[in-house]
N, C-alpha and C. Protein backbone atom coordinates (compact mmCIF):
# COMPACT_ATOMS: atom_id res chain seq x y z
N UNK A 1 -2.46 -3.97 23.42
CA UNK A 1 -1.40 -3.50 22.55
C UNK A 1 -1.62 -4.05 21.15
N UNK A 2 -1.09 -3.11 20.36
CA UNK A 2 -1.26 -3.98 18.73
C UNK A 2 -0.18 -3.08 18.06
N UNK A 3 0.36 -4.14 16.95
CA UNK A 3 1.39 -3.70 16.34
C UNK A 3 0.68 -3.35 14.68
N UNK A 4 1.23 -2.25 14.47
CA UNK A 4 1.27 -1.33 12.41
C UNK A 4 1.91 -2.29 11.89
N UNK A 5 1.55 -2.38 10.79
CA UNK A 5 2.74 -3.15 9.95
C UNK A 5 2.20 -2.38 8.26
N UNK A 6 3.10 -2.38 7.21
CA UNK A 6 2.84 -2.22 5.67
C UNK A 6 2.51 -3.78 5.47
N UNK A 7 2.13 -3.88 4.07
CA UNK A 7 2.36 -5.16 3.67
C UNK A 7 1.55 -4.88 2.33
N UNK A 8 1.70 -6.66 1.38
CA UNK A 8 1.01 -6.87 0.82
C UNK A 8 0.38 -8.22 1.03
N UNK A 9 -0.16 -8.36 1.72
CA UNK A 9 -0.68 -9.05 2.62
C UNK A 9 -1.68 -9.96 1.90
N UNK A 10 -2.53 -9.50 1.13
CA UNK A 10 -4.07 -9.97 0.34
C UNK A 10 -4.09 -9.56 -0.62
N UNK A 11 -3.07 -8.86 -1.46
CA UNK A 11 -2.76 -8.38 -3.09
C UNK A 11 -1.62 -8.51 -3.07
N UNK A 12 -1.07 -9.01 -4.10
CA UNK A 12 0.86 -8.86 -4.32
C UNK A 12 0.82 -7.55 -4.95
N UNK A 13 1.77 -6.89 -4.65
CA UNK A 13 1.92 -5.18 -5.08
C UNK A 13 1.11 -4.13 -4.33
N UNK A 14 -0.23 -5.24 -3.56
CA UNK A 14 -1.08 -3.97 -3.29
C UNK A 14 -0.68 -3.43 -1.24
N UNK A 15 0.33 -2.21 -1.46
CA UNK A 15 0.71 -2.08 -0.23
C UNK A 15 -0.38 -1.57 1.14
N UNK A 16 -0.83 -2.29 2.04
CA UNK A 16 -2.29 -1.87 2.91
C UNK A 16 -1.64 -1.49 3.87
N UNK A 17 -2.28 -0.97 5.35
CA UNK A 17 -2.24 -1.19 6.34
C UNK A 17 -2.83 -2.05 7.60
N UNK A 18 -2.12 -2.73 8.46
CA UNK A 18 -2.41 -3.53 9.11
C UNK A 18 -2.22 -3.39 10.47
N UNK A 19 -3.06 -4.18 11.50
CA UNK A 19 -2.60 -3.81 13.00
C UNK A 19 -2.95 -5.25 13.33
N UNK A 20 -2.08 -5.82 14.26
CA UNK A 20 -2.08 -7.58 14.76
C UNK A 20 -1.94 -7.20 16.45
N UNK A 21 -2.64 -7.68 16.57
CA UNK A 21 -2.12 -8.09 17.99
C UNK A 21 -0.98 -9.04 18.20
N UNK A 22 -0.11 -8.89 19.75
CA UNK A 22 1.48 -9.54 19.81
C UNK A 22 1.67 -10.70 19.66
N UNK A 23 0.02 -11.69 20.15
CA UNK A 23 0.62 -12.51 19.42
C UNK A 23 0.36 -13.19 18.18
N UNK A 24 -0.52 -12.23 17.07
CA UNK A 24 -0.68 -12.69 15.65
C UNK A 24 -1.95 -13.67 16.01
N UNK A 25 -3.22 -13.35 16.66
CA UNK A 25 -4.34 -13.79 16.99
C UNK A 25 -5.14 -13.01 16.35
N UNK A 26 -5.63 -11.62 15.82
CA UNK A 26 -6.22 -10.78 15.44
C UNK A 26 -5.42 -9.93 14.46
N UNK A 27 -5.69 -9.42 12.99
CA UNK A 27 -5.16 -9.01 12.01
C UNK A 27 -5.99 -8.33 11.33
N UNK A 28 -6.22 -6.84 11.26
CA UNK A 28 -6.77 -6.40 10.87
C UNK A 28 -6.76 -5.21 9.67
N UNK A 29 -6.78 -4.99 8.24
CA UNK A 29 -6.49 -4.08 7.73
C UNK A 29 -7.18 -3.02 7.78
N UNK A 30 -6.45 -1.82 8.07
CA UNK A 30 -6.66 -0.67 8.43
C UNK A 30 -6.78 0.29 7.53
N UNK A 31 -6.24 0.18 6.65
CA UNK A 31 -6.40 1.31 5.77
C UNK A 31 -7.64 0.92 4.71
N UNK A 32 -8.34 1.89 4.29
CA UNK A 32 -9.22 2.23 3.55
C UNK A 32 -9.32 1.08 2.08
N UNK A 33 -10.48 0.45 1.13
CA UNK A 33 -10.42 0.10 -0.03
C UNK A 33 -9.65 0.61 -0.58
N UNK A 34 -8.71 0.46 -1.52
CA UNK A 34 -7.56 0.90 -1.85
C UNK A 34 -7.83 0.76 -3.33
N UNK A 35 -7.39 2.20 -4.45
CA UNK A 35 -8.18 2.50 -5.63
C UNK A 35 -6.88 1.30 -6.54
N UNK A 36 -7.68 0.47 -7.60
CA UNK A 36 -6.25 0.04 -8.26
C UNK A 36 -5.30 0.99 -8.63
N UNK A 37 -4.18 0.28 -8.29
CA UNK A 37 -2.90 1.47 -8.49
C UNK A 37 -2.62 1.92 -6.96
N UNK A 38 -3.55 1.96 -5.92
CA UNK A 38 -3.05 3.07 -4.78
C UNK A 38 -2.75 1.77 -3.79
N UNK A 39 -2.06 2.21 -2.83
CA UNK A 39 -1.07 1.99 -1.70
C UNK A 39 -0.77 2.47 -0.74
N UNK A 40 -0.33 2.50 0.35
CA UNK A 40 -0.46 2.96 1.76
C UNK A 40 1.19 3.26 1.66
N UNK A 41 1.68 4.44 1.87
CA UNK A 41 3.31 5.36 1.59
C UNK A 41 4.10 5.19 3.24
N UNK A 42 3.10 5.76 4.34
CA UNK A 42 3.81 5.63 5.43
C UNK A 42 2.70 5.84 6.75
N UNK A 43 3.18 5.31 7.52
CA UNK A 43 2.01 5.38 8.90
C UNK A 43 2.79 6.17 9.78
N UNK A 44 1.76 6.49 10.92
CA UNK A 44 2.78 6.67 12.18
C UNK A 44 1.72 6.98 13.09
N UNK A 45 1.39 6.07 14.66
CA UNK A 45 0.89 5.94 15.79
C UNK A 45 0.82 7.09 16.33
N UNK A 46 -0.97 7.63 16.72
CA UNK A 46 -1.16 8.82 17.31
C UNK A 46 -0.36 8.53 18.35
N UNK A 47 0.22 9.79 19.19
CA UNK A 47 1.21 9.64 20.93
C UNK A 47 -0.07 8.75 21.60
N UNK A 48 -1.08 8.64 21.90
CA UNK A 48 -1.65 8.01 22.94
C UNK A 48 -2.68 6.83 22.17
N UNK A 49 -1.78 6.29 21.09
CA UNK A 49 -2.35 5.09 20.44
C UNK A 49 -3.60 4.68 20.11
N UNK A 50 -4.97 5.85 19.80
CA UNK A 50 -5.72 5.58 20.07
C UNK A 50 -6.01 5.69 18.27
N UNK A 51 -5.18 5.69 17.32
CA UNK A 51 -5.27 5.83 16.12
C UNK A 51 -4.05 6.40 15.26
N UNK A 52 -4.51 5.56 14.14
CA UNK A 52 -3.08 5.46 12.97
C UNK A 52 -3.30 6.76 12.17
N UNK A 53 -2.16 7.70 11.99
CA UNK A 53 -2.61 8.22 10.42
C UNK A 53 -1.36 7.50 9.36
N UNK A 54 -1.65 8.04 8.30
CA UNK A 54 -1.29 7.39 6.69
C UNK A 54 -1.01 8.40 6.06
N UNK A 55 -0.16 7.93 4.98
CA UNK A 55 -0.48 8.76 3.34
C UNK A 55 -0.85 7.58 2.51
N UNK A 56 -1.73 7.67 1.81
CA UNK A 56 -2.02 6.65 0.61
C UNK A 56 -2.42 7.44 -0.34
N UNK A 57 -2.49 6.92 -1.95
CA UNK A 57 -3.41 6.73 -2.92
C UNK A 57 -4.44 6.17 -2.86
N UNK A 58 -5.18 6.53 -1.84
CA UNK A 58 -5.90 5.65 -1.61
C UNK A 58 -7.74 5.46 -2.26
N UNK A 59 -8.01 6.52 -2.73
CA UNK A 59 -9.18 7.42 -3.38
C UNK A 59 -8.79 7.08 -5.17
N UNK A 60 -7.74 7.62 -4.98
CA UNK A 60 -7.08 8.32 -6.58
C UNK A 60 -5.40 7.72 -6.28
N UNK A 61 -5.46 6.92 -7.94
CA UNK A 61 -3.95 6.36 -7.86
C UNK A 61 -2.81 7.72 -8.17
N UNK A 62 -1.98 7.75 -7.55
CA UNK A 62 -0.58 8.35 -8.07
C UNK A 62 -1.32 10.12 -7.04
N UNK A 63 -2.46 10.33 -6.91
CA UNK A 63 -2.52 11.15 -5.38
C UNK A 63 -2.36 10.61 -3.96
N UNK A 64 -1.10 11.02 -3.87
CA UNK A 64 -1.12 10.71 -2.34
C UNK A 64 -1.78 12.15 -1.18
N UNK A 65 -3.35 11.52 0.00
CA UNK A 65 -3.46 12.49 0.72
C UNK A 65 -3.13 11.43 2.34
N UNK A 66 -3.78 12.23 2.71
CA UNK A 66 -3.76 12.12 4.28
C UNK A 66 -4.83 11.26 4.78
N UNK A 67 -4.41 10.00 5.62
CA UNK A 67 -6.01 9.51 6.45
C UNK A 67 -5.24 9.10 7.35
N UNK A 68 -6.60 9.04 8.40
CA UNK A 68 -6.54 8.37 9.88
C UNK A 68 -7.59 7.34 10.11
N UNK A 69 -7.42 6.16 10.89
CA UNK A 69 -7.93 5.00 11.00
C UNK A 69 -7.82 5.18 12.43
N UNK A 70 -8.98 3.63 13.37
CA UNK A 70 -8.56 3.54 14.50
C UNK A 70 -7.79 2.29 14.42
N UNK A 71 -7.35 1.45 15.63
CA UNK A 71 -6.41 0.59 15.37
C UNK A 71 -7.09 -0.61 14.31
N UNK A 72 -8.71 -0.79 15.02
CA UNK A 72 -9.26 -1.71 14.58
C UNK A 72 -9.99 -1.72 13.13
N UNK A 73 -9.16 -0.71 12.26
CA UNK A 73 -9.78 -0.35 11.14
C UNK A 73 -11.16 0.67 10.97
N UNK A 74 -11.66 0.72 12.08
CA UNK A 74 -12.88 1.72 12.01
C UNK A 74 -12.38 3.10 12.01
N UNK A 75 -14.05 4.05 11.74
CA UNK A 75 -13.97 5.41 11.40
C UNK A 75 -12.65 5.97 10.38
N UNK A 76 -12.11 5.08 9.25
CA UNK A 76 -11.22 5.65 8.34
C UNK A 76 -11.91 6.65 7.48
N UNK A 77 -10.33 7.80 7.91
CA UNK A 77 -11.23 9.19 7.63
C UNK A 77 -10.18 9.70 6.63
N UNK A 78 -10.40 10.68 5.46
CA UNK A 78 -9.34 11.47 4.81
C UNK A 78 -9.16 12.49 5.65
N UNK A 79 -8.39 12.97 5.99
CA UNK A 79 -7.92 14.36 6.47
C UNK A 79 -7.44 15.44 5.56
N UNK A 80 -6.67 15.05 4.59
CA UNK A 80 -5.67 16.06 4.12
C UNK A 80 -7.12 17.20 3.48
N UNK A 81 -8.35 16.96 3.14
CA UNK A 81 -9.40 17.81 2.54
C UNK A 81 -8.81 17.98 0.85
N UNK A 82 -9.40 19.03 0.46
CA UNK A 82 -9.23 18.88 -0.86
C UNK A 82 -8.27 19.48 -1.30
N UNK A 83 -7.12 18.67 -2.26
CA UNK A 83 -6.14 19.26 -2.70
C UNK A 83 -6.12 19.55 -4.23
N UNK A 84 -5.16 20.93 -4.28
CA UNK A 84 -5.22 21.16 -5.91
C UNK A 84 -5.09 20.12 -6.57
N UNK A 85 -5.22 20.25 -8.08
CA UNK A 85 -5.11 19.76 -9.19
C UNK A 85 -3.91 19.38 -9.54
N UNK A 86 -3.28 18.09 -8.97
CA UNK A 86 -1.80 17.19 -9.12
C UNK A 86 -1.14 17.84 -7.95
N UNK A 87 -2.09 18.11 -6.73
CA UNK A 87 -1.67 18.31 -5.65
C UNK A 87 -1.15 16.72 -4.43
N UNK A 88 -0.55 17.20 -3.96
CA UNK A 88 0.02 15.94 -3.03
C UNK A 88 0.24 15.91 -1.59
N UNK A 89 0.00 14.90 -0.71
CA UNK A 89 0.85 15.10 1.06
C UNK A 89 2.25 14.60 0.49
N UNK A 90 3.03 15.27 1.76
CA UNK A 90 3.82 14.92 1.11
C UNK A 90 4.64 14.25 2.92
N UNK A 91 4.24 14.84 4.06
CA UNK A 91 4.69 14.14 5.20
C UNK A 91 4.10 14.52 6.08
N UNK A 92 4.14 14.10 7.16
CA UNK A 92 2.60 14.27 8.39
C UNK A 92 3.83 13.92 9.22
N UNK A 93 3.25 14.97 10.59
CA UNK A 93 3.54 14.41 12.17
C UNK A 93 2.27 14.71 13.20
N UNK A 94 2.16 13.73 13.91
CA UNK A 94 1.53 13.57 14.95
C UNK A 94 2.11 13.77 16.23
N UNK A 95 1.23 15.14 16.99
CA UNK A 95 1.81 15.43 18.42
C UNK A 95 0.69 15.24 19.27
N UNK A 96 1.23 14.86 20.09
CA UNK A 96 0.02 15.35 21.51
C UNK A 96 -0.45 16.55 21.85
């Protein structure tokens, strides 16, 4: 089991993603190098936990797209593909 968390964990201001195990033995940030300026907006646990998605700035400050991580930080991927010009995500759900 491992728990999501936001934070600014290793930058003040700079909001990442994180996954700990329960009992705070393993801590790992999950989300992607993060561009100055960008930040991790909101997560939410695939149904069968086998990976996080996100919205961040995470590429480009003040664009928020789409990524997915696994718990342990590997294979972080963009999803949202390429968006117009001051294009944005703006909310994601994950189904089974």
């Amino acid at each position: 089991m491992r728990v999501a968390y936001l934070a600014d964990q290793d930058e003040d201001d700079v909001s990442e993603l994180y996954t700990s195990t329960p009992d705070g033995s393993v801590n790992d940030v999950i989300s992607g190098v993060m561009v100055p300026g960008g930040d991790v907006q909101e997560f939410e646990w695939a149904p069968d936990s086998s990976g996080v998605g996100y919205r961040a700035d995470q590429d480009t400050d003040n664009i928020i797209e789409l990524y997915a991580s696994q718990p342990n930080g590997n294979n972080n991927t963009i999803l949202s593909g390429n968006l117009v010009n001051g294009g944005d995500v703006f909310s994601f759900d994950l189904v089974p």
